[in-house]
Protein backbone atom coordinates (compact mmCIF):
# COMPACT_ATOMS: atom_id res chain seq x y z
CA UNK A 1 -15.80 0.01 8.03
CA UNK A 2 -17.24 -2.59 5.79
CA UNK A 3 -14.01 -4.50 4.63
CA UNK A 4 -12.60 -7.22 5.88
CA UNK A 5 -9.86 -9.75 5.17
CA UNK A 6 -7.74 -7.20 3.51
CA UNK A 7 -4.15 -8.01 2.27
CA UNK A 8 -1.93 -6.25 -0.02
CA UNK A 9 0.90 -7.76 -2.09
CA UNK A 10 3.71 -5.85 -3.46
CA UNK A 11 5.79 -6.69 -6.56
CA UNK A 12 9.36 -5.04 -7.59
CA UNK A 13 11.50 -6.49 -9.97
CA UNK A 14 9.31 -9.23 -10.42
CA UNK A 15 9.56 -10.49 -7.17
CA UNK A 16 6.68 -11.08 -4.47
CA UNK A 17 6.62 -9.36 -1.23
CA UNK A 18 4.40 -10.12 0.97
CA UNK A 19 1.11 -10.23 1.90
CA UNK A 20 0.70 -7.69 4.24
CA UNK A 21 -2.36 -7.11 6.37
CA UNK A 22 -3.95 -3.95 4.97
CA UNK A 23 -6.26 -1.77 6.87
CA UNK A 24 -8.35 1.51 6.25
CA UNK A 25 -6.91 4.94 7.72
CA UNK A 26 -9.51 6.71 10.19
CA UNK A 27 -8.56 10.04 9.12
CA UNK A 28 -8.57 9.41 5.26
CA UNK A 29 -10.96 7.68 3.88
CA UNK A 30 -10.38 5.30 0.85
CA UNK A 31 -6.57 5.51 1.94
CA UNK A 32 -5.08 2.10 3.00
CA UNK A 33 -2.02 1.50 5.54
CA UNK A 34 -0.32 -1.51 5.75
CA UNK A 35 2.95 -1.51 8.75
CA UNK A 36 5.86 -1.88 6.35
CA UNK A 37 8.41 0.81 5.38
CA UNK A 38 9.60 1.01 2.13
CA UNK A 39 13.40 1.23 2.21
CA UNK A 40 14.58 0.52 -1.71
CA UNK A 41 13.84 2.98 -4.43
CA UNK A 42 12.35 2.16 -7.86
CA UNK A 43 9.14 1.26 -9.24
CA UNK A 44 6.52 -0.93 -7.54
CA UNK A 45 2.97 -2.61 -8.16
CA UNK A 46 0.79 -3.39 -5.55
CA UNK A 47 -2.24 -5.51 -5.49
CA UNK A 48 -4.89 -5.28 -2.67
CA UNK A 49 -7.50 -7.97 -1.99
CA UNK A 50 -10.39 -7.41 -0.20
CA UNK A 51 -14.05 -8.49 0.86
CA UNK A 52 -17.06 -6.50 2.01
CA UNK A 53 -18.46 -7.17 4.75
CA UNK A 54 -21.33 -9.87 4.40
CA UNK A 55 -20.33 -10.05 0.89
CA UNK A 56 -18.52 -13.63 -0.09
CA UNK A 57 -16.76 -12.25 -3.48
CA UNK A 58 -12.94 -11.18 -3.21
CA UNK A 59 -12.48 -8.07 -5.01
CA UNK A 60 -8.83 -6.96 -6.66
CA UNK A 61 -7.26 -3.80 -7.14
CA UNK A 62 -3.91 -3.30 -8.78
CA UNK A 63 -2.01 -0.14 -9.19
CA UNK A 64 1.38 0.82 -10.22
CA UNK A 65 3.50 3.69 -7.55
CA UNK A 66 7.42 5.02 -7.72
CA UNK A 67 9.40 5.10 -4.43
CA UNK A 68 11.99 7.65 -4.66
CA UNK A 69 15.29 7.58 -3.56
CA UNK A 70 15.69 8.98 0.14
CA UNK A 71 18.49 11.27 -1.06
CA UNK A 72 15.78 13.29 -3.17
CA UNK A 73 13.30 13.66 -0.42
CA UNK A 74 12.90 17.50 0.30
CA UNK A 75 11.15 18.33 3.63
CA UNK A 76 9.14 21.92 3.89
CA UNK A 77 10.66 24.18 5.96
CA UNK A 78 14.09 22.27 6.45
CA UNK A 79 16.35 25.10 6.53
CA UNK A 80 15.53 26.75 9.45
């Protein structure tokens, strides 16, 4: 409940997507939800900007994630 002005940008390929509005899940916390599906497989990085609340500095996180191909996507309990 203490950030604010969060954005993510996401980077494939070397090109820029983005920003998206980012915003904290209620259910998990530390987990962050921005309204975009992913729809191309491959590797991605993602950088999220943020402040805290009453705080001026901009803070910067950067990670690296995979999105798989659909095809390989196994759902529990399928068969039935």
């Amino acid at each position: 409940g203490d950030i604010e002005e969060m954005q993510a940008m996401v980077k494939k390929d070397g090109k820029d997507f983005g920003p998206f509005r980012g915003r904290m899940t209620a259910r998990e916390p530390g987990v962050v939800a921005t309204q975009h599906i992913f729809t191309s497989a491959g590797a991605y990085e993602a950088t999220l900007t943020f402040k805290k609340k009453g705080d001026a500095q901009t803070h910067t996180v950067t990670f690296a994630f995979t999105i798989n191909d659909r095809k390989t996507i196994e759902i529990p309990g399928g068969d039935r």
